[in-house]
C-alpha atoms as a PDB file:
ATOM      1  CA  UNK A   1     -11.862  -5.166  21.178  1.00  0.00           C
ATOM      2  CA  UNK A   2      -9.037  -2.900  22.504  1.00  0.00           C
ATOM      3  CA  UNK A   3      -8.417   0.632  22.034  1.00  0.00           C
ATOM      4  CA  UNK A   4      -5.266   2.354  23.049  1.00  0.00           C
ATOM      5  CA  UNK A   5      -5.388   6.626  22.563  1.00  0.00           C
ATOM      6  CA  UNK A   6      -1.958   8.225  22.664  1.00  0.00           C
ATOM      7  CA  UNK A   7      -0.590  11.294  21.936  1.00  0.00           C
ATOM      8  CA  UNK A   8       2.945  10.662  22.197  1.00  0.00           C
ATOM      9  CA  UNK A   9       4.466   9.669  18.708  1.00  0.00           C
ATOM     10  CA  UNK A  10       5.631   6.678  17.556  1.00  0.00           C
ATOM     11  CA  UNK A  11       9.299   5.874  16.849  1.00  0.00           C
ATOM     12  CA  UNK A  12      10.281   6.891  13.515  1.00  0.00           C
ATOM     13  CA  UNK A  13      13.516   6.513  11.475  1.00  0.00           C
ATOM     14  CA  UNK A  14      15.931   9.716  12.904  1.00  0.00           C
ATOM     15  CA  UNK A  15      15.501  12.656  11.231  1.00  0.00           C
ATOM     16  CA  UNK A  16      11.691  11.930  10.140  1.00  0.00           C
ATOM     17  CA  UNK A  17       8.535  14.272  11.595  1.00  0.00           C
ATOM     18  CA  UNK A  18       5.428  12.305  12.980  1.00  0.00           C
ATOM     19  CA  UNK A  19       2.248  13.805  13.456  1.00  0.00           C
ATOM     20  CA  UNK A  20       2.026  16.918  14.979  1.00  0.00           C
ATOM     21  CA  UNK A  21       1.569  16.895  18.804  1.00  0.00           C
ATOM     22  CA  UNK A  22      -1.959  18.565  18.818  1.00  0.00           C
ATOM     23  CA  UNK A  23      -3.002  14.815  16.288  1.00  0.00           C
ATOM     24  CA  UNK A  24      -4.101  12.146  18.421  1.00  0.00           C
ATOM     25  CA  UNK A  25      -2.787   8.809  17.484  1.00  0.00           C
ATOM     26  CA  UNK A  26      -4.929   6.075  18.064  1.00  0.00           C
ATOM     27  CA  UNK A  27      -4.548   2.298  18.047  1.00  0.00           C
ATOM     28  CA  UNK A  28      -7.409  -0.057  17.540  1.00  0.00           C
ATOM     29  CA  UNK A  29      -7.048  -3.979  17.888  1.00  0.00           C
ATOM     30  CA  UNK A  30     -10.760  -5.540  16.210  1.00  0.00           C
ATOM     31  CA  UNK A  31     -12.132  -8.806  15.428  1.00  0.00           C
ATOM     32  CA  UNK A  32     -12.777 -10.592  11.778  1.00  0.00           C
ATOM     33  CA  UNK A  33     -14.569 -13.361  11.604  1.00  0.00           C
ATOM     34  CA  UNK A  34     -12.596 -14.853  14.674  1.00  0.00           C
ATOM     35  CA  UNK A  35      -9.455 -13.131  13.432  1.00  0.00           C
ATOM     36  CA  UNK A  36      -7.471 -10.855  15.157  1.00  0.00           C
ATOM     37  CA  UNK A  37      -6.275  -7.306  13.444  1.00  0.00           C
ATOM     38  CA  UNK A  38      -5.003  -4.104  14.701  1.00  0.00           C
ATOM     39  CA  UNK A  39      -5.348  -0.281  13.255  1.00  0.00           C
ATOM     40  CA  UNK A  40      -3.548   3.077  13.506  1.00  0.00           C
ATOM     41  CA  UNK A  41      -5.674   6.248  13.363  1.00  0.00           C
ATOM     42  CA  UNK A  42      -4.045   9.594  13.264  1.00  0.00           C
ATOM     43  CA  UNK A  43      -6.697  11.960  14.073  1.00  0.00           C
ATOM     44  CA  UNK A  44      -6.916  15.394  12.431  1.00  0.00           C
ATOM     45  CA  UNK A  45      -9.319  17.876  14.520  1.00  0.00           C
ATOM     46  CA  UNK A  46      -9.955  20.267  11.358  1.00  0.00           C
ATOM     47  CA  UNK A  47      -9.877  18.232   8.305  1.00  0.00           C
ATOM     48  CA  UNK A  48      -9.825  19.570   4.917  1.00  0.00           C
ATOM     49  CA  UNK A  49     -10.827  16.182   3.272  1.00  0.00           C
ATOM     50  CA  UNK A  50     -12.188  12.456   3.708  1.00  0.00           C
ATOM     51  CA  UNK A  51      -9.768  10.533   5.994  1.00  0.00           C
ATOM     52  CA  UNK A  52      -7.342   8.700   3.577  1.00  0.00           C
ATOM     53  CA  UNK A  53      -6.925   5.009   4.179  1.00  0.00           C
ATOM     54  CA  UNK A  54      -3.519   3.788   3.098  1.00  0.00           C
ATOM     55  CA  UNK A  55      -3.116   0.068   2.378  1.00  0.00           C
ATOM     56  CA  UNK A  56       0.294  -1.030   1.775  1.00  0.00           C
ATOM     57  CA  UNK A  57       2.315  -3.643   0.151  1.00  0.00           C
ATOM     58  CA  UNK A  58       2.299  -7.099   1.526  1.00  0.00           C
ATOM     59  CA  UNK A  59       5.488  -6.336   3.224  1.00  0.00           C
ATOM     60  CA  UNK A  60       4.388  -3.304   4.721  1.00  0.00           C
ATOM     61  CA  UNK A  61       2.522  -2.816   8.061  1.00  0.00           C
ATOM     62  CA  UNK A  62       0.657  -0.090   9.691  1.00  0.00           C
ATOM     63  CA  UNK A  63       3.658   1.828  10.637  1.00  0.00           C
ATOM     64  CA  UNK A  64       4.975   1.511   7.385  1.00  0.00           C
ATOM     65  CA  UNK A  65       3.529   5.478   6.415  1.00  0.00           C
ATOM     66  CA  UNK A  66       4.855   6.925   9.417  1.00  0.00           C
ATOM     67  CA  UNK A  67       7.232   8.618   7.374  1.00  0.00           C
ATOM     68  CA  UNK A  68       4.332  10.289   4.911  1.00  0.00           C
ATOM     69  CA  UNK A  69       2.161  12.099   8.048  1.00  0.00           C
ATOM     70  CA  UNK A  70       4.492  14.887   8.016  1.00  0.00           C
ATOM     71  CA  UNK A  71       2.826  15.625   4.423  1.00  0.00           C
ATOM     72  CA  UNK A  72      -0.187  13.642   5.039  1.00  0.00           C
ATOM     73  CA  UNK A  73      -1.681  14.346   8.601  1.00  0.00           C
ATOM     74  CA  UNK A  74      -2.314  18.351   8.494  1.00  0.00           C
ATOM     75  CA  UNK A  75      -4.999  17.610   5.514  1.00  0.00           C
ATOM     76  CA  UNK A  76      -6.979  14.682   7.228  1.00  0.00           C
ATOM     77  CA  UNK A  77      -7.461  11.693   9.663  1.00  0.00           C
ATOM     78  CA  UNK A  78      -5.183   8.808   8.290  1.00  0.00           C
ATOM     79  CA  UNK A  79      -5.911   4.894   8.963  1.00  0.00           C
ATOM     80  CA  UNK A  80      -3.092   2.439   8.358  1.00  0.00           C
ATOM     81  CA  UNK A  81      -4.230  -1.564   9.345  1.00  0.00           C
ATOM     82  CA  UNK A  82      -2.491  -4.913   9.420  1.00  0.00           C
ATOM     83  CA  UNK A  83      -5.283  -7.013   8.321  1.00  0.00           C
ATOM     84  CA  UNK A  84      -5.222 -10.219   9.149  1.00  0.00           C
ATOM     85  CA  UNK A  85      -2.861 -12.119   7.918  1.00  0.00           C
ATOM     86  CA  UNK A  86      -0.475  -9.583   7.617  1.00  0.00           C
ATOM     87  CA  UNK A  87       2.093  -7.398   9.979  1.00  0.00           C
ATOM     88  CA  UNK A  88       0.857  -8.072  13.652  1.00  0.00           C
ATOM     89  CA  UNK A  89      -2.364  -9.268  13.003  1.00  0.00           C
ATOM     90  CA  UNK A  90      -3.208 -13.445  13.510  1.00  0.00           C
ATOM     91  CA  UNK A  91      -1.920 -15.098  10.766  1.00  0.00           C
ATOM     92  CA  UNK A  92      -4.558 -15.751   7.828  1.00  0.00           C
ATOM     93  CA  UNK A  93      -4.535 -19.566   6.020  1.00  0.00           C
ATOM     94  CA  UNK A  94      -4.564 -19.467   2.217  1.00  0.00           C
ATOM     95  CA  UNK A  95      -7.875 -20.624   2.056  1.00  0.00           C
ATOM     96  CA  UNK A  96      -9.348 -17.226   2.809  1.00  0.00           C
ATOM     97  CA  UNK A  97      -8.911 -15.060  -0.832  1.00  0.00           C
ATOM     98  CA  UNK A  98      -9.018 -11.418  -1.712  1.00  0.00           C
ATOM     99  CA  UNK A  99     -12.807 -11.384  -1.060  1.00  0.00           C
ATOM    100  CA  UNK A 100     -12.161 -11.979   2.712  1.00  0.00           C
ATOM    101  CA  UNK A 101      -9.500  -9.321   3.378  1.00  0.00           C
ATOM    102  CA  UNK A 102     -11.635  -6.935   1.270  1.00  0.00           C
ATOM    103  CA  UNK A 103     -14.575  -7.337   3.484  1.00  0.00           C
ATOM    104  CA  UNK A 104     -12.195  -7.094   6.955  1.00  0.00           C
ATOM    105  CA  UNK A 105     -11.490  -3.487   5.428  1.00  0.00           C
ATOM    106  CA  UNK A 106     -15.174  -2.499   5.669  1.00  0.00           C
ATOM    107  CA  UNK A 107     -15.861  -4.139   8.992  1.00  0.00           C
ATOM    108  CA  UNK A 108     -13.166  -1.970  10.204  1.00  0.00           C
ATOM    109  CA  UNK A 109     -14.635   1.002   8.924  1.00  0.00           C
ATOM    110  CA  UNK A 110     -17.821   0.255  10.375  1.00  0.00           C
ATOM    111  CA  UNK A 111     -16.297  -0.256  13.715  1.00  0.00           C
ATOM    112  CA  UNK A 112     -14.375   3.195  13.294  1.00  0.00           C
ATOM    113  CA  UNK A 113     -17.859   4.588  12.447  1.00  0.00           C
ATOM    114  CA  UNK A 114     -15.845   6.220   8.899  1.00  0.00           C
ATOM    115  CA  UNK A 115     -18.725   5.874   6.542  1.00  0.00           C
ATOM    116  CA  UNK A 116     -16.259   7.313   3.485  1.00  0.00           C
ATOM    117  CA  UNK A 117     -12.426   7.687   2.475  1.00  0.00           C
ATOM    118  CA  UNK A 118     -10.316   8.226   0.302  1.00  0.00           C
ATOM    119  CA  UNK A 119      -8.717   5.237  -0.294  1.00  0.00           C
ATOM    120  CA  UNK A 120      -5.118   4.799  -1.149  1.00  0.00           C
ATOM    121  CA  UNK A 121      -3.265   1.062  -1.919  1.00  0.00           C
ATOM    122  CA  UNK A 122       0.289   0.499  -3.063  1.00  0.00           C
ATOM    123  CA  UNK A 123       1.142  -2.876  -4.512  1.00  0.00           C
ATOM    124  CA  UNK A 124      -0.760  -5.456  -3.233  1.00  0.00           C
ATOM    125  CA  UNK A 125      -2.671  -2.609  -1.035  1.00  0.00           C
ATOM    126  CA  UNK A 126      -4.486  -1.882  -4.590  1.00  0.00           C
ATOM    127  CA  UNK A 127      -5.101  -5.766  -5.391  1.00  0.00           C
ATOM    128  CA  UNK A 128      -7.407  -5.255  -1.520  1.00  0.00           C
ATOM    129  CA  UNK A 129      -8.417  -1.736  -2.049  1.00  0.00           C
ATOM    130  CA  UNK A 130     -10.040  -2.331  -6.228  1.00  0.00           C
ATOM    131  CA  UNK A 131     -11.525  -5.585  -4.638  1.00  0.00           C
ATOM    132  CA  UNK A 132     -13.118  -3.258  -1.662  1.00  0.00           C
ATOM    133  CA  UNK A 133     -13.998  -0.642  -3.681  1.00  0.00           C
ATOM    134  CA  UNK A 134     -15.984  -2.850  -6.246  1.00  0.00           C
ATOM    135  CA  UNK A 135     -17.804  -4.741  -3.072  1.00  0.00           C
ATOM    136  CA  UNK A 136     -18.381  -1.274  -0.729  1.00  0.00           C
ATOM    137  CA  UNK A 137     -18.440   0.816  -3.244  1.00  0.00           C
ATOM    138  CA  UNK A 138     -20.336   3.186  -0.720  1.00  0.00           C
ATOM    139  CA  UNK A 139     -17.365   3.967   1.622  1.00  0.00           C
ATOM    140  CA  UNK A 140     -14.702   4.869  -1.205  1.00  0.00           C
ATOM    141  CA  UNK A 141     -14.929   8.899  -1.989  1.00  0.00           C
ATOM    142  CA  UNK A 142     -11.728   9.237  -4.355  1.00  0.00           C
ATOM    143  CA  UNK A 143      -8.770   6.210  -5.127  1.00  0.00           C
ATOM    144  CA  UNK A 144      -5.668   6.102  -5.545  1.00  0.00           C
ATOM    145  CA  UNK A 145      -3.489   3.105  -6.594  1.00  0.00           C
ATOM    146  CA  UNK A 146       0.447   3.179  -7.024  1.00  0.00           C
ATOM    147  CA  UNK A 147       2.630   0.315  -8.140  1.00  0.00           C
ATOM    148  CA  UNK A 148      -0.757  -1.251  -9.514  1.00  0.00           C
ATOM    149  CA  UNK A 149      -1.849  -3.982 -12.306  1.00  0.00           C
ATOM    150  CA  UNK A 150      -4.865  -6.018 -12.867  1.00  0.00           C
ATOM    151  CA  UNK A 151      -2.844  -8.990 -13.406  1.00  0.00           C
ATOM    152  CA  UNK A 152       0.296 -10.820 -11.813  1.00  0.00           C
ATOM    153  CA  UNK A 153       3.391  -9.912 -13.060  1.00  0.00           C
ATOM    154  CA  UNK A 154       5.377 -12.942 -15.295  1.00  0.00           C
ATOM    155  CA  UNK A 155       8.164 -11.646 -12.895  1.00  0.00           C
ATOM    156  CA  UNK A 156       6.546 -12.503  -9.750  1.00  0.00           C
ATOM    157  CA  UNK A 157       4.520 -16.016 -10.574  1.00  0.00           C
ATOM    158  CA  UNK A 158       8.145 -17.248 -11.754  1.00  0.00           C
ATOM    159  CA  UNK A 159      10.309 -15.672  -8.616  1.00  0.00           C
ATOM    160  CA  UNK A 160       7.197 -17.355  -6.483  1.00  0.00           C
ATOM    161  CA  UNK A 161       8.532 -20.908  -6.166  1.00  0.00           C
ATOM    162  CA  UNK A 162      11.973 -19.822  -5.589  1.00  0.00           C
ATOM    163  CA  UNK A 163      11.563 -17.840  -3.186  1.00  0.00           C
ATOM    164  CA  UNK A 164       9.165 -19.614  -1.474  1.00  0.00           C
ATOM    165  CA  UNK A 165      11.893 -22.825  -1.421  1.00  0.00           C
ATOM    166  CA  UNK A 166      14.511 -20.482   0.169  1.00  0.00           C
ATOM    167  CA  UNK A 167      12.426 -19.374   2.455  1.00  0.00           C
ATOM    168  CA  UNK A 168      10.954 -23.009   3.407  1.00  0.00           C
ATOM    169  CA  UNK A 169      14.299 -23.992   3.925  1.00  0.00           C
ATOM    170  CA  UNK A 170      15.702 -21.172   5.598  1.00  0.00           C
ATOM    171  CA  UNK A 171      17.581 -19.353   2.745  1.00  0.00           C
ATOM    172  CA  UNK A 172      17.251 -16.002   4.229  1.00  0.00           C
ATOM    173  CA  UNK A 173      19.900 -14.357   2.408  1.00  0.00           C
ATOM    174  CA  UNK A 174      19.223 -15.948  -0.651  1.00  0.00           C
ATOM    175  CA  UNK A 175      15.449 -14.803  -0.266  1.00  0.00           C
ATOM    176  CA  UNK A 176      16.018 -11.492   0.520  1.00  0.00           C
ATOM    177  CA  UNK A 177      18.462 -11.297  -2.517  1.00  0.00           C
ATOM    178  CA  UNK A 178      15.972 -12.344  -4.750  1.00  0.00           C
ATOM    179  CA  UNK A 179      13.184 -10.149  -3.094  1.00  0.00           C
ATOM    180  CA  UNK A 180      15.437  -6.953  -3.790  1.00  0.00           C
ATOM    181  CA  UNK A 181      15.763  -7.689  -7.453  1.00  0.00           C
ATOM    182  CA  UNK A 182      11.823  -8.224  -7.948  1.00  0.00           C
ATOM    183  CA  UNK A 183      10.593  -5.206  -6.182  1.00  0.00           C
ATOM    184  CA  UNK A 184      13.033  -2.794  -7.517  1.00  0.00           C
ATOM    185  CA  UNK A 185      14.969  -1.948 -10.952  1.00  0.00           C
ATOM    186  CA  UNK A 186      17.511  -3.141 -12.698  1.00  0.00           C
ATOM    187  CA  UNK A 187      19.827   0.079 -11.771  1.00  0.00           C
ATOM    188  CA  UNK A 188      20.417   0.217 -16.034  1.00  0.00           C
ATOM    189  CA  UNK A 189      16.667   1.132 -16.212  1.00  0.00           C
ATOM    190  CA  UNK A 190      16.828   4.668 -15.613  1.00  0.00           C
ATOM    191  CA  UNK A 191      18.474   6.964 -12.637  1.00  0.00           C
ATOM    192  CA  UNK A 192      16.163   6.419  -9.241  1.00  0.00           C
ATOM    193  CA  UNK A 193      16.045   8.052  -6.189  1.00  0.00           C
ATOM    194  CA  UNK A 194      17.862   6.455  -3.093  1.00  0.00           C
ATOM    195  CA  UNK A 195      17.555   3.364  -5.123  1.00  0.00           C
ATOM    196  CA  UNK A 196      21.062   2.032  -3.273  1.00  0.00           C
ATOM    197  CA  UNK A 197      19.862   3.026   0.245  1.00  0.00           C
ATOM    198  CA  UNK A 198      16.440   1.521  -0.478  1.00  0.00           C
ATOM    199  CA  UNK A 199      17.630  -1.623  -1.594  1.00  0.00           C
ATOM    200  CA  UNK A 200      20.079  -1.764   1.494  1.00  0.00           C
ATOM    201  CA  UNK A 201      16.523  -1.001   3.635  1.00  0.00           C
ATOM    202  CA  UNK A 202      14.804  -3.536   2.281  1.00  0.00           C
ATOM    203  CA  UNK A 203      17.186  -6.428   2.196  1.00  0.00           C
ATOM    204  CA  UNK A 204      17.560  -5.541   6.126  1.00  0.00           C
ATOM    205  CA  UNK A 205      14.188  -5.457   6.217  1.00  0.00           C
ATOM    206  CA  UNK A 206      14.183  -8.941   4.372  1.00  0.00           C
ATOM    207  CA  UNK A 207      16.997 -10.234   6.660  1.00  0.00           C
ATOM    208  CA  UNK A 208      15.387  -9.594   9.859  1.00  0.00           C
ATOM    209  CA  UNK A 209      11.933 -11.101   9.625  1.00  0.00           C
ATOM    210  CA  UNK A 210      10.531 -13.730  12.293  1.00  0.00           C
ATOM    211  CA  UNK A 211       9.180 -16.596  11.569  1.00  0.00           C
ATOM    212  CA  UNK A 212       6.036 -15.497  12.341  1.00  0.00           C
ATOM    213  CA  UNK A 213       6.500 -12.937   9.426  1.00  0.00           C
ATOM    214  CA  UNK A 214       8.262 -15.164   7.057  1.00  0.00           C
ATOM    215  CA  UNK A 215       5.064 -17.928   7.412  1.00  0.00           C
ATOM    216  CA  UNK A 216       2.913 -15.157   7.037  1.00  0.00           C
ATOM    217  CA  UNK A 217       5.107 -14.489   3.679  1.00  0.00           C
ATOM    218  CA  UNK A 218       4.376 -17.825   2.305  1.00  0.00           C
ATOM    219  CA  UNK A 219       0.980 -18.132   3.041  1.00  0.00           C
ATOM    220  CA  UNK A 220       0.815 -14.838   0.775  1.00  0.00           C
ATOM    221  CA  UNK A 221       2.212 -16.053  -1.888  1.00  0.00           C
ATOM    222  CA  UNK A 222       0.132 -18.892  -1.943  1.00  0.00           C
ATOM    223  CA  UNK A 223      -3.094 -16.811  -1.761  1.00  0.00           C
ATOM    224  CA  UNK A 224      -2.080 -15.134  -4.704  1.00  0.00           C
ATOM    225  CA  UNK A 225      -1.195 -17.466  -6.966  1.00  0.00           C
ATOM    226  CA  UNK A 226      -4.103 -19.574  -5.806  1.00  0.00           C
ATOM    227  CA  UNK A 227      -6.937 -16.786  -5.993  1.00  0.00           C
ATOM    228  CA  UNK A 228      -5.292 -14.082  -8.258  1.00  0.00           C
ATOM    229  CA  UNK A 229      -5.332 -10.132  -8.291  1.00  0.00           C
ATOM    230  CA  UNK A 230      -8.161  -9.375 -10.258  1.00  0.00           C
ATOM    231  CA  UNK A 231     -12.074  -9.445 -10.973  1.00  0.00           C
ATOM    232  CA  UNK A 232     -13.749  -7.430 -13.688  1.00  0.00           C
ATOM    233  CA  UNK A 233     -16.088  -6.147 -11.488  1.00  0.00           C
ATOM    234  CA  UNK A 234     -17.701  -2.540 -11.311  1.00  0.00           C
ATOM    235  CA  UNK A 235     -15.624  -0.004 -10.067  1.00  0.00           C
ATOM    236  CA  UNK A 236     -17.293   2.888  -8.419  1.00  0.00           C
ATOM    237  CA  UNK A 237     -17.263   6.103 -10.665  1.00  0.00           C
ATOM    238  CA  UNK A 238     -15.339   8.432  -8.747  1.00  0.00           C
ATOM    239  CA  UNK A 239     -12.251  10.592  -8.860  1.00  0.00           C
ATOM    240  CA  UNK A 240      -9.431   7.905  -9.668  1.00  0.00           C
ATOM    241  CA  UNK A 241      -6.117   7.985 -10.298  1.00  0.00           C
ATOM    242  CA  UNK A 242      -2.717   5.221 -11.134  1.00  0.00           C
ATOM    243  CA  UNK A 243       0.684   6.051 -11.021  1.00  0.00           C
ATOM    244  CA  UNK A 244       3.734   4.412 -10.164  1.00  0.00           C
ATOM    245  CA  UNK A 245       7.574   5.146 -10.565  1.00  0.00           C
ATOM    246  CA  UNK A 246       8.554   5.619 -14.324  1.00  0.00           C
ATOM    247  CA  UNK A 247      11.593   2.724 -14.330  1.00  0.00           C
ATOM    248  CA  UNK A 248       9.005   0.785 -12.537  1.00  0.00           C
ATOM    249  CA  UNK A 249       9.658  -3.050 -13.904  1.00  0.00           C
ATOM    250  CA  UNK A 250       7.390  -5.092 -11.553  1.00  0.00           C
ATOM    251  CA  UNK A 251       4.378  -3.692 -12.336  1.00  0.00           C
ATOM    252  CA  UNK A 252       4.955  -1.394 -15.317  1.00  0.00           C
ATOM    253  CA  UNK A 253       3.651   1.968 -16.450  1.00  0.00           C
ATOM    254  CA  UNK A 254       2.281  -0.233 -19.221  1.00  0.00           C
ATOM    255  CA  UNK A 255       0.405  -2.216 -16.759  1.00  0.00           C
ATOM    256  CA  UNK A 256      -0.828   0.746 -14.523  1.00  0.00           C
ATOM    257  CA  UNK A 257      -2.036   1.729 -17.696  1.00  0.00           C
ATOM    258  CA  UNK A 258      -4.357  -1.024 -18.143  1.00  0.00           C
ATOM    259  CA  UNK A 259      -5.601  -0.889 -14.824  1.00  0.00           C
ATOM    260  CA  UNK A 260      -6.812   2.535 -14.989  1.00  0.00           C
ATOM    261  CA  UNK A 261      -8.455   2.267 -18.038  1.00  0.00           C
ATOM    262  CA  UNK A 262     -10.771  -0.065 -16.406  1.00  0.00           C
ATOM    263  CA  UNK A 263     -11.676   2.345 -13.939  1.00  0.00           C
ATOM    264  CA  UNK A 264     -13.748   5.127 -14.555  1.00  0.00           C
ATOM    265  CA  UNK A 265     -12.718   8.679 -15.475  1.00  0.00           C
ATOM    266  CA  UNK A 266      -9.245   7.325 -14.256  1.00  0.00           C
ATOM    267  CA  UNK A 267      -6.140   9.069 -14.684  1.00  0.00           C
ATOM    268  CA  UNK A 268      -2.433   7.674 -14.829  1.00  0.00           C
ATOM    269  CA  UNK A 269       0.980   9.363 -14.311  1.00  0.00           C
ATOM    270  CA  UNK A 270       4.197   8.688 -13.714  1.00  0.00           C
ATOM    271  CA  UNK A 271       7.130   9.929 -11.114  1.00  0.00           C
ATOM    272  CA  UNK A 272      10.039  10.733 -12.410  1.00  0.00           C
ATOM    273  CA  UNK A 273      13.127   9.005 -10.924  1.00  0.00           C
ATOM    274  CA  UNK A 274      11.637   6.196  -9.196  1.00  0.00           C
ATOM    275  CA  UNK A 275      10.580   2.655  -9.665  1.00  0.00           C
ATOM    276  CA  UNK A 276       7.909   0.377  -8.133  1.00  0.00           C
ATOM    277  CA  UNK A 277       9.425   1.681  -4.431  1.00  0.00           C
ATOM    278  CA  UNK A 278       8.834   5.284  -5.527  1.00  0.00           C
ATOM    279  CA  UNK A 279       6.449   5.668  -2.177  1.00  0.00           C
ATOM    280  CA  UNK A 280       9.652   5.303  -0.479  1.00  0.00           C
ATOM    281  CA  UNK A 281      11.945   6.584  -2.369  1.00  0.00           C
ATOM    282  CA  UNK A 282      10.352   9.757  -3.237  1.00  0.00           C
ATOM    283  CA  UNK A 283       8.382  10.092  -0.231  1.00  0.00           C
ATOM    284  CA  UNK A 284       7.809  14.026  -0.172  1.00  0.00           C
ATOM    285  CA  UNK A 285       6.507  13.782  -3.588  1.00  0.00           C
ATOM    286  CA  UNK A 286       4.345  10.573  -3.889  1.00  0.00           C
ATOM    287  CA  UNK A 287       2.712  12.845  -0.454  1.00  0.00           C
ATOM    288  CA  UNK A 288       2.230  15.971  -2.221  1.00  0.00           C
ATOM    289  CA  UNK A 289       0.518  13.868  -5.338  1.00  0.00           C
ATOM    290  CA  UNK A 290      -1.801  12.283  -3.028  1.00  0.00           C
ATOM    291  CA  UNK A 291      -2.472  15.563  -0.901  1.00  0.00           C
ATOM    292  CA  UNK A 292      -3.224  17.170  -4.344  1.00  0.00           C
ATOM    293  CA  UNK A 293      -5.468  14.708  -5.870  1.00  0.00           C
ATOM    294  CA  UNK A 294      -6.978  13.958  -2.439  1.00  0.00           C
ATOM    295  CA  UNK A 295      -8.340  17.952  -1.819  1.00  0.00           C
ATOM    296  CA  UNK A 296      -9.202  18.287  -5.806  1.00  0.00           C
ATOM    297  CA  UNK A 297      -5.982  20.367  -6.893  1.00  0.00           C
ATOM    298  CA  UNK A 298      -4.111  20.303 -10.141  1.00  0.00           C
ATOM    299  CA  UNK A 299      -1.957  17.063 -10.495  1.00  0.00           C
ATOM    300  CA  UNK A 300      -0.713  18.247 -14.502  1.00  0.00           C
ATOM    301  CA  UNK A 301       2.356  20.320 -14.885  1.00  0.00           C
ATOM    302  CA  UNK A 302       4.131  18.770 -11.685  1.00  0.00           C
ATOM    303  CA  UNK A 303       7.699  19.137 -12.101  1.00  0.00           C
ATOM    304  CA  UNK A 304       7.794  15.413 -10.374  1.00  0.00           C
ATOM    305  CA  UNK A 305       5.638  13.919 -12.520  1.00  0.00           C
ATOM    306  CA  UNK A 306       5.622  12.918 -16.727  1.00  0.00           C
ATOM    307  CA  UNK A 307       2.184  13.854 -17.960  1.00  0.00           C
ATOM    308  CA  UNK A 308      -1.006  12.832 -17.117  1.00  0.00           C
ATOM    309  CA  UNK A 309      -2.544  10.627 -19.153  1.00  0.00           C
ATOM    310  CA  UNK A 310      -6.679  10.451 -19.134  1.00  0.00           C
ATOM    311  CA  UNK A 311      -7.814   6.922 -19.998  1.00  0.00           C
END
């Protein structure tokens, strides 16, 4: 095990605020079951809540919320991973399911010595956090899952082969194409937020993988569709809530909805002006929804949000 403590801030996109410079920003690199994983730990000296661990989409890495700890950071320690399998970590063979990455979340706790969070996950970050949550239901203090459903999407099991083809045989552009139309809207849906410039960013982002990452792509895809999202399992009774962007049309409000109601006491709003990207492309306010639910203050009446629905 390596740990690197820093205090300098990572790069960030121009214009964008890291942590403050008093937050120490730590980097972690830990061991799973013979795999290799790394973590980011922005520490907060006078917390006001549970540190929040954010686990992102599948295309996302631990730098991927860099943007957020402007909002984020001044509440409470934050913890971003690439577990393995995914960003830098070693790569992860299909074999190992949901069950295996959910379990490398609380051996990483342990090893942090954070005995509870508030756990966020976006996208496939919820598919890992539910199945955490229902094994270690100890660690998890409040959750909150964006972009979420209990099942796969009909739009992602049929883009699956296809993409996976064009990526197998080197199809970037193609892939990336066809990547940009699942994870965001049809522009018809509804007005969104930066959806142009988003779409731009994540076709780059698409474009300009390695092969390490595009393998590591596959191999997801194939865990999914092998081993699913979703076990109705017990979910710990505490503080929940859904939400996700209101043109989302990967995983729909519809479907968010049926995910929280499995969950207990669980809430479920929508932002306005977004769609399944709305983490990026309404950055400020996803934060400030999280921040809110996350220290027990009012998430009705937001001029961001459509109503609150209890389920």
């Amino acid at each position: 095990m390596r740990t690197a403590v820093t205090t300098a801030q990572d790069p960030l996109t121009e214009g964008e605020l890291g942590p403050a410079p008093s937050e120490q920003v730590e980097e972690r690199e830990l061991v799973f079951e013979g795999f290799a994983y790394q973590c980011r730990i922005v520490h907060q000296r006078t917390p006001v809540t549970e540190p929040l661990l954010l686990l992102g989409g599948s295309s996302q890495n631990r730098y991927s919320w860099q943007t957020h700890e402007r909002w984020l950071s001044p509440l409470c320690t934050l913890i971003t991973v690439d577990l393995p399998g995914y960003g830098s970590a070693d790569f992860l063979p299909a074999r190992y399911d949901i069950d295996f990455l959910a379990d490398a979340v609380a051996h990483m706790l342990v090893e942090l010595g954070v005995p509870r969070v508030n756990l966020f996950g976006g996208c496939f970050g919820e598919v890992v956090g539910l199945r955490f949550a229902q094994h270690h239901p100890s660690f998890v203090r409040r959750i909150l899952f964006a972009g979420a459903a209990k099942r796969l999407p009909d739009l992602y099991t049929d883009a699956v082969p296809r993409l996976t083809h064009a990526l197998e045989r080197g199809a970037i552009e193609e892939a990336a194409d066809g990547l940009v139309r699942l994870f965001m809207s049809n522009p018809e849906a509804g007005r969104v937020r930066k959806h142009a410039a988003v779409a731009r960013l994540l076709r780059n982002q698409f474009l300009t993988q390695t092969p390490d990452e595009i393998r590591k792509a596959v191999e997801h895809n194939t865990r999914l569709t092998t081993h699913g999202c979703y076990r109705p399992l017990p979910v710990p009774p505490v503080p929940s809530l859904v939400f996700t962007g209101e043109y989302d049309t990967l995983c729909t409000p519809q479907m968010g909805r049926e995910l929280a109601a499995t969950m207990p006491g669980s809430r479920f709003t929508t932002i306005k002006e977004g769609d399944h990207l709305v983490t990026v492309e309404r950055r400020e306010e996803s934060s400030d929804l999280i921040a809110r639910f996350c220290t027990d203050r009012p998430v009705e009446n937001l001029p961001y949000c459509n109503a609150v629905e209890s389920l």
